[in-house]
Protein backbone atom coordinates (compact mmCIF):
# COMPACT_ATOMS: atom_id res chain seq x y z
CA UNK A 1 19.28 -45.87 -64.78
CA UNK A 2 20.27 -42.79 -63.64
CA UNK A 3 17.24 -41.84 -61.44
CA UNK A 4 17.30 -38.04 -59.54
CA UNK A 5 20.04 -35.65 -61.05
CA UNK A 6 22.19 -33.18 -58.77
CA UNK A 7 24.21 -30.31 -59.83
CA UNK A 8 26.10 -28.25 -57.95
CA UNK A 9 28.67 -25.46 -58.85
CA UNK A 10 27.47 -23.39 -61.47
CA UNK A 11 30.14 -21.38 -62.84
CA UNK A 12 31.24 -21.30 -66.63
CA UNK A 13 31.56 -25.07 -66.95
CA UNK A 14 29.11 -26.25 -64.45
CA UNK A 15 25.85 -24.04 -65.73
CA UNK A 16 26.26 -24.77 -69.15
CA UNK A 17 26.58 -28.51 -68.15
CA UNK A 18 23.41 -28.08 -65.82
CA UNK A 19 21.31 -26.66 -68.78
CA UNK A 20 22.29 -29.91 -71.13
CA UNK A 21 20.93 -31.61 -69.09
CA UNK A 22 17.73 -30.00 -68.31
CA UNK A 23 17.50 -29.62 -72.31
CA UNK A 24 18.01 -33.13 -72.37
CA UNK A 25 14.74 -34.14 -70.32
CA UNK A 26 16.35 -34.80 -66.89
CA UNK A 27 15.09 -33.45 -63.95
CA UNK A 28 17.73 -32.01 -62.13
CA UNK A 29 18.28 -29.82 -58.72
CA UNK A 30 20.51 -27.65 -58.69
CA UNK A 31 22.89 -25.47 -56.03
CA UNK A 32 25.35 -23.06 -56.01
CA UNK A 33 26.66 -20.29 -53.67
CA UNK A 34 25.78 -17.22 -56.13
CA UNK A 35 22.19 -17.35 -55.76
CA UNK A 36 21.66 -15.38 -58.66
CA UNK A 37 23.29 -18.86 -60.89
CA UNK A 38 20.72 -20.98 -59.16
CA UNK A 39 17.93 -19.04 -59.98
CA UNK A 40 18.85 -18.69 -63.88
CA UNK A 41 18.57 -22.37 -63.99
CA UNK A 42 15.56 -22.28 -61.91
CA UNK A 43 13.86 -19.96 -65.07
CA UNK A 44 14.73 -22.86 -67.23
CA UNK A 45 13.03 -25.83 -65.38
CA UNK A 46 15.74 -27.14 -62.64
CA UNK A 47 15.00 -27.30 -58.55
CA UNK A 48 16.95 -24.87 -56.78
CA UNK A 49 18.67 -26.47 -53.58
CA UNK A 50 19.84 -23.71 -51.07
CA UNK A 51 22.20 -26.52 -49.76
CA UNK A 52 24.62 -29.20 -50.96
CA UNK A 53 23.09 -31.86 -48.48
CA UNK A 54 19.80 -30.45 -49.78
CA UNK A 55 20.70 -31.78 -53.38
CA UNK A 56 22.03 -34.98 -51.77
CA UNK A 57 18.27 -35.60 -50.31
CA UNK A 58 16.67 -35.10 -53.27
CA UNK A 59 19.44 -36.32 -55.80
CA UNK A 60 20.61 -40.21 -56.63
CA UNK A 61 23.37 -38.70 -58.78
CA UNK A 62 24.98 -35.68 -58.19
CA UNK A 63 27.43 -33.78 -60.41
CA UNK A 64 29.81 -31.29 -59.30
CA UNK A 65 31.69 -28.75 -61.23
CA UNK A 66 33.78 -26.41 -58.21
CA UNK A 67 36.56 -24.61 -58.36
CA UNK A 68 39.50 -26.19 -56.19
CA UNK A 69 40.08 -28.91 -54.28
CA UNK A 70 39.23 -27.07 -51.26
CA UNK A 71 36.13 -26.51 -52.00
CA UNK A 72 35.48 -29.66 -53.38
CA UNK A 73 36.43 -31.57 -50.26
CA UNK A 74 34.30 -29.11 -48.39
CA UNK A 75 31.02 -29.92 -50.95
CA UNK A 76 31.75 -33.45 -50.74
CA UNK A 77 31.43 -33.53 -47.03
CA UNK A 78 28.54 -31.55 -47.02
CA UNK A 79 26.65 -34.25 -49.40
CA UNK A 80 27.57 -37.05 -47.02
CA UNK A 81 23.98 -38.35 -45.35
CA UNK A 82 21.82 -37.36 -48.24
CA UNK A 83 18.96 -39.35 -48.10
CA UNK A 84 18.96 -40.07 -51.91
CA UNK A 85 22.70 -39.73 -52.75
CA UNK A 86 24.14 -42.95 -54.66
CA UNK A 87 26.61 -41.58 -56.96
CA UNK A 88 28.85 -38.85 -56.79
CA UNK A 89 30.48 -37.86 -60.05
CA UNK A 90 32.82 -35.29 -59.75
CA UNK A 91 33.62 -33.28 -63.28
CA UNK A 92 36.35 -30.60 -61.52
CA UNK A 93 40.44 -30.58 -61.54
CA UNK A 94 40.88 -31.80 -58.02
CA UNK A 95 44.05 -33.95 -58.30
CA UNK A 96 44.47 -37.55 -57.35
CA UNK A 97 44.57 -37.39 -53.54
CA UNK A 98 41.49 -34.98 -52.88
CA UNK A 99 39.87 -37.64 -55.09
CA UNK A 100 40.85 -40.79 -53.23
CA UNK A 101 39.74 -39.11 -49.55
CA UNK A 102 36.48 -37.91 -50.90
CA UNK A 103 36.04 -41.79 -52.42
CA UNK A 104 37.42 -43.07 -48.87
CA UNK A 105 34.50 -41.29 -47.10
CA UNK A 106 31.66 -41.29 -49.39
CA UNK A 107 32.37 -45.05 -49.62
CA UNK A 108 31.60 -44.85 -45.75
CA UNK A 109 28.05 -44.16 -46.74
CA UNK A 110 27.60 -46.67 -49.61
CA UNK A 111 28.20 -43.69 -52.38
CA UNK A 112 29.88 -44.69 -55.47
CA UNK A 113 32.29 -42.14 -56.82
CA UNK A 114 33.22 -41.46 -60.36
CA UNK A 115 36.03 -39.26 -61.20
CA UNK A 116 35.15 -37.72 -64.61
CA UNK A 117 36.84 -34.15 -65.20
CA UNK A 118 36.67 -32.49 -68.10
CA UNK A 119 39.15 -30.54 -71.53
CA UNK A 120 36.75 -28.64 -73.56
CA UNK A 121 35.72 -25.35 -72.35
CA UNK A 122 32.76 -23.07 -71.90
CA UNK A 123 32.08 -23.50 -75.30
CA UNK A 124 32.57 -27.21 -75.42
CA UNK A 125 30.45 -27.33 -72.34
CA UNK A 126 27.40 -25.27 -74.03
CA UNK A 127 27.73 -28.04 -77.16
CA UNK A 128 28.29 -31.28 -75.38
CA UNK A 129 31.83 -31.69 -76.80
CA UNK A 130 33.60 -32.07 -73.78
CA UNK A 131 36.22 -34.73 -73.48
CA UNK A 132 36.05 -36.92 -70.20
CA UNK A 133 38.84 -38.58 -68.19
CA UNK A 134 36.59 -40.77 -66.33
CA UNK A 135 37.24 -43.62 -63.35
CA UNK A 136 36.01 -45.44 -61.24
CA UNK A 137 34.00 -49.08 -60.26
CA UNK A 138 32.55 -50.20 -63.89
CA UNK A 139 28.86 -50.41 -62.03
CA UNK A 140 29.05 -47.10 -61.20
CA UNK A 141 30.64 -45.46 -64.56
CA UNK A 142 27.91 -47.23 -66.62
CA UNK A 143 25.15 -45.94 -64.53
CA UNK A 144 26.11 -42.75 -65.41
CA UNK A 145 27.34 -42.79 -68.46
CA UNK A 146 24.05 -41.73 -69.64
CA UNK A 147 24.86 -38.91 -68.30
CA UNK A 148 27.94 -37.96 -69.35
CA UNK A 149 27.07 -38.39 -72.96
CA UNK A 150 25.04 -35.86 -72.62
CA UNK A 151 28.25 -33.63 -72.10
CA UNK A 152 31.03 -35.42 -73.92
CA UNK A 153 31.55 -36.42 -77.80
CA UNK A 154 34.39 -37.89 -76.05
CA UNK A 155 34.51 -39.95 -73.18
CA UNK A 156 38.01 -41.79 -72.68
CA UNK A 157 38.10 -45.03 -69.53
CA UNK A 158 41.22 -44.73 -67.78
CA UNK A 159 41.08 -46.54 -65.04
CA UNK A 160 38.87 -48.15 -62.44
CA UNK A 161 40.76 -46.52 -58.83
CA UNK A 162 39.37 -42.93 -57.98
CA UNK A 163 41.77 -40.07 -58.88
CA UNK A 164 43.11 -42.02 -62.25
CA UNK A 165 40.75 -39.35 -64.25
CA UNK A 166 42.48 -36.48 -62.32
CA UNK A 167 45.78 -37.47 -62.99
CA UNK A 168 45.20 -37.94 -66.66
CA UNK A 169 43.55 -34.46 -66.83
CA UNK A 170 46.28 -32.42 -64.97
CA UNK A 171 49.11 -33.91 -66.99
CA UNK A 172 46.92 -32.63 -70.19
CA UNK A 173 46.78 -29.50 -68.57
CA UNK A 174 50.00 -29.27 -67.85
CA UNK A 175 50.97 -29.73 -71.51
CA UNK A 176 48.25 -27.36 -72.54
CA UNK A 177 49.72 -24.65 -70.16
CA UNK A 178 53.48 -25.66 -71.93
CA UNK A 179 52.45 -25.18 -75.15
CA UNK A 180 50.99 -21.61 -74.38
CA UNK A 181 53.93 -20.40 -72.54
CA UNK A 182 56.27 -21.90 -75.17
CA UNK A 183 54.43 -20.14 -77.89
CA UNK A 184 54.42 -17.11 -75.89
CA UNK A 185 58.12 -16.91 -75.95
CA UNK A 186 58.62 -17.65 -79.59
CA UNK A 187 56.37 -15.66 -81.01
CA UNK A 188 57.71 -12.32 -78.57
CA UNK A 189 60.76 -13.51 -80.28
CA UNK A 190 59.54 -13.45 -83.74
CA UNK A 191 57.59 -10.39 -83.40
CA UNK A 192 60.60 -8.69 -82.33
CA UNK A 193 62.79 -10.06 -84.96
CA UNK A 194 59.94 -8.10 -87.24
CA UNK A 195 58.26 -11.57 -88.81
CA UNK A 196 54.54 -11.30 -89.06
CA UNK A 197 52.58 -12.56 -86.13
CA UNK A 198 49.94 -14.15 -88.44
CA UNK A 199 51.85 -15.35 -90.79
CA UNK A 200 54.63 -17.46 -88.36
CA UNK A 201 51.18 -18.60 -86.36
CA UNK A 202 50.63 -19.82 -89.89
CA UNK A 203 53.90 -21.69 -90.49
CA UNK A 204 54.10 -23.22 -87.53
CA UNK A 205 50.45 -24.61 -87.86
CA UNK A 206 51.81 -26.24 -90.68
CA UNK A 207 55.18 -27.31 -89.37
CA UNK A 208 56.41 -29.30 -86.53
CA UNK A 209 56.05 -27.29 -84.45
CA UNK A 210 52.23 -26.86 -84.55
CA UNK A 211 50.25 -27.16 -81.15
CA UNK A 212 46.52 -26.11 -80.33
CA UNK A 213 47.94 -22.98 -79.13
CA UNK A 214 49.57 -21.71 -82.23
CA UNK A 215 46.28 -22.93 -84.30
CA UNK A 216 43.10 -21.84 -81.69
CA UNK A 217 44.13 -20.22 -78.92
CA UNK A 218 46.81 -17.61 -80.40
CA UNK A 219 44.93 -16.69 -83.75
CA UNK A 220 41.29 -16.30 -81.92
CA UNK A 221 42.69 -14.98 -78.34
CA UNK A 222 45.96 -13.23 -78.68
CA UNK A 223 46.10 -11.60 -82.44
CA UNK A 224 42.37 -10.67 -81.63
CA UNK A 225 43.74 -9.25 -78.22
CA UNK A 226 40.71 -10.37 -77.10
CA UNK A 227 41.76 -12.86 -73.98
CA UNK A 228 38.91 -14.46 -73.41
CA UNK A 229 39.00 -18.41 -74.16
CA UNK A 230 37.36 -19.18 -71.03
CA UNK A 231 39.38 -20.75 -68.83
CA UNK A 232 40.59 -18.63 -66.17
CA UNK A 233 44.82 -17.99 -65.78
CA UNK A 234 44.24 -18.69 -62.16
CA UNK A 235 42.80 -22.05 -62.34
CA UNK A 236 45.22 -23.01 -65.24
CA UNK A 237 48.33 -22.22 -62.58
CA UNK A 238 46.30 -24.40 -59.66
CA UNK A 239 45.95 -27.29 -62.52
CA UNK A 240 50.12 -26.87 -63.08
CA UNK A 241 50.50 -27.02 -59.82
CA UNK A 242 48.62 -30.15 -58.79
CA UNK A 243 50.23 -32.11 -61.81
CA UNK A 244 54.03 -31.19 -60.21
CA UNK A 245 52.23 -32.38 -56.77
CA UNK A 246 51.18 -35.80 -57.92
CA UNK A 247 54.67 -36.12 -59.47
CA UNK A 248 56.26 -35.22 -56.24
CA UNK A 249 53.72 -37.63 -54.78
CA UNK A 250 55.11 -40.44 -57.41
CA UNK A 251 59.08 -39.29 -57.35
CA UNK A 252 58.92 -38.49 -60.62
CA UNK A 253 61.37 -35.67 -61.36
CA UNK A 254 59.46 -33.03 -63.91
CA UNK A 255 62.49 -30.47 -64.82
CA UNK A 256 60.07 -28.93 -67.46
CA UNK A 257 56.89 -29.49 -65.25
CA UNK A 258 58.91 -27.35 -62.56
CA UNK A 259 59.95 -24.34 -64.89
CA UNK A 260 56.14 -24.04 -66.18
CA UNK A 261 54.69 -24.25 -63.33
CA UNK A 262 57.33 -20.91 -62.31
CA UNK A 263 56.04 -19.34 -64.80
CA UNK A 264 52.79 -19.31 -64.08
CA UNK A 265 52.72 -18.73 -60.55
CA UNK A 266 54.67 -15.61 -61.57
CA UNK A 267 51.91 -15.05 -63.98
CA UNK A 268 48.67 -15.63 -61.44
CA UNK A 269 50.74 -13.71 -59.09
CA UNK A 270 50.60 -10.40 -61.75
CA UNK A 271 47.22 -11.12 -63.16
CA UNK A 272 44.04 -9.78 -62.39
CA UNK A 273 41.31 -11.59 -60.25
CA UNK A 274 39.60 -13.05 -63.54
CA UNK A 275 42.18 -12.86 -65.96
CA UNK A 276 41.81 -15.67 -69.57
CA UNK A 277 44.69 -18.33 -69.05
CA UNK A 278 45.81 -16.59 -72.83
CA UNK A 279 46.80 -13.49 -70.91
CA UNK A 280 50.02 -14.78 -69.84
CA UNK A 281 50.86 -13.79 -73.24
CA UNK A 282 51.36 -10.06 -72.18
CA UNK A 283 53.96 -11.23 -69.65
CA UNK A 284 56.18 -12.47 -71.97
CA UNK A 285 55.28 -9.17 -74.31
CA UNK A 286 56.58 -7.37 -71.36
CA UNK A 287 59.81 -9.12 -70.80
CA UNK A 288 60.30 -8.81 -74.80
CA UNK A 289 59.29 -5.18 -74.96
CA UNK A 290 57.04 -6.12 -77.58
CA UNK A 291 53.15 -6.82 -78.43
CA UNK A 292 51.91 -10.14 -80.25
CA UNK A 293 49.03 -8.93 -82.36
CA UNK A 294 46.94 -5.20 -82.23
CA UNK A 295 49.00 -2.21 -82.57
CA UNK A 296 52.37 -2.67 -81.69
């Protein structure tokens, strides 16, 4: 049983997550520091808390969706004391070591922690097709789990030690973030070379050299010049990052790892504050002196 739900960070991932499961029957209380967020769920049914440890007093579970691991550390200690808190299940990108400290001290307070982040997007989010990289003690993940099929189709076990989800997720991410730089590059070659961009998008999708860039994210985001899959290019560059930190943490040399995570630090460090991970793309256009897509 999953008793009292919590929820708190409720940006793109986190409110969508919030309202599944309100739709699903659960009661849930909810926080986050844009009042504004908390009050939209408020409309549709949930409790608004005006603190973390407010949530943690009212909540047996509580899910969080924040930003970085900064902030998640922060939340976490703010939630320690809660006079309902059992479980903690924490659905962000925090890496491996912000998850093992925040299991070392919730642990201090009898909490059971369950790392659980998510690959999916806003809109994956809004339909419960997420896919989960979840860990953690077996008691805990099945007293949730409930839960988490309510925002998953896809829920993948990887381990039973907190921070084992992280590291699964920001190695994903990492090759999520190659694949879009690497397509960036060939296609600013291709374009210049005068091929189609629609039309090599469509060879390599059937070729082997097809990756979910060249099929979803290039076709809908970058032909479309649209930019705007959801996930932001600042968080994607934070995600890099804390892969190439847990391989420095394991001495496991990551040539690759190192050059795309250059790139886009150089990218965050251009972009604008909001900026789609797909607009790296222009970038590369601008070391090619060309344009993928639009009017070129």
């Amino acid at each position: 049983m999953t008793g009292s739900v919590g929820f708190v960070g409720l940006g793109a991932m986190g409110a969508r997550m919030a309202a599944r499961l309100l739709d699903a029957g659960h009661a849930v209380t909810v926080c986050d520091t844009r009042a504004e967020a908390a009050a939209e769920l408020a409309a549709q049914g949930a409790g608004a808390a005006a603190s973390p440890r407010e949530v943690a007093d009212a909540a047996e579970t509580v899910l969080v969706s924040l930003p970085s691991p900064e902030v998640v550390r922060s939340v976490a200690g703010e939630l320690r004391g809660g006079a309902a808190l059992r479980r903690y299940v924490d659905l962000s990108t925090t890496g491996a070591p912000v998850a093992e400290e925040v299991a070392a001290m919730l642990a201090e307070d009898g909490v059971d922690c369950v790392d659980a982040p998510v690959s999916g997007g806003p809109a994956g989010a809004e339909r419960g097709r997420l896919t989960m990289m979840v860990s953690g003690p077996q008691d805990a993940l099945e007293a949730v789990r409930p839960l988490l099929e309510e925002l998953a189709s896809t829920i993948f076990v990887v381990g039973d030690r907190p921070g084992q989800g992280q590291t699964a997720k920001v190695i994903n991410n990492l090759m999520s973030a190659s694949a879009i730089a690497i397509t960036a590059e060939a296609m600013a070659l291709g374009v210049k070379a005068g091929l189609d961009p629609a039309t090599l998008l469509d060879v390599v999708g059937a070729s082997s050299g097809s990756n979910n860039a060249a099929l979803d994210k290039f076709p809908k985001q970058v032909l479309t010049r649209r930019f705007d899959h959801g996930f932001r290019l600042a968080l994607m560059a934070k995600d890099v990052r804390l892969c190439l930190d847990e391989a420095d943490r394991r001495d496991v040399p990551m040539l690759l790892g190192s050059t795309v995570d250059q790139l886009w630090a150089v990218a965050a460090g251009k972009a604008a504050d909001g900026d789609d991970c797909t607009a790296i793309v222009r970038m590369f256009e601008d070391w090619a002196g060309t344009t993928i897509g639009g009017e070129r």
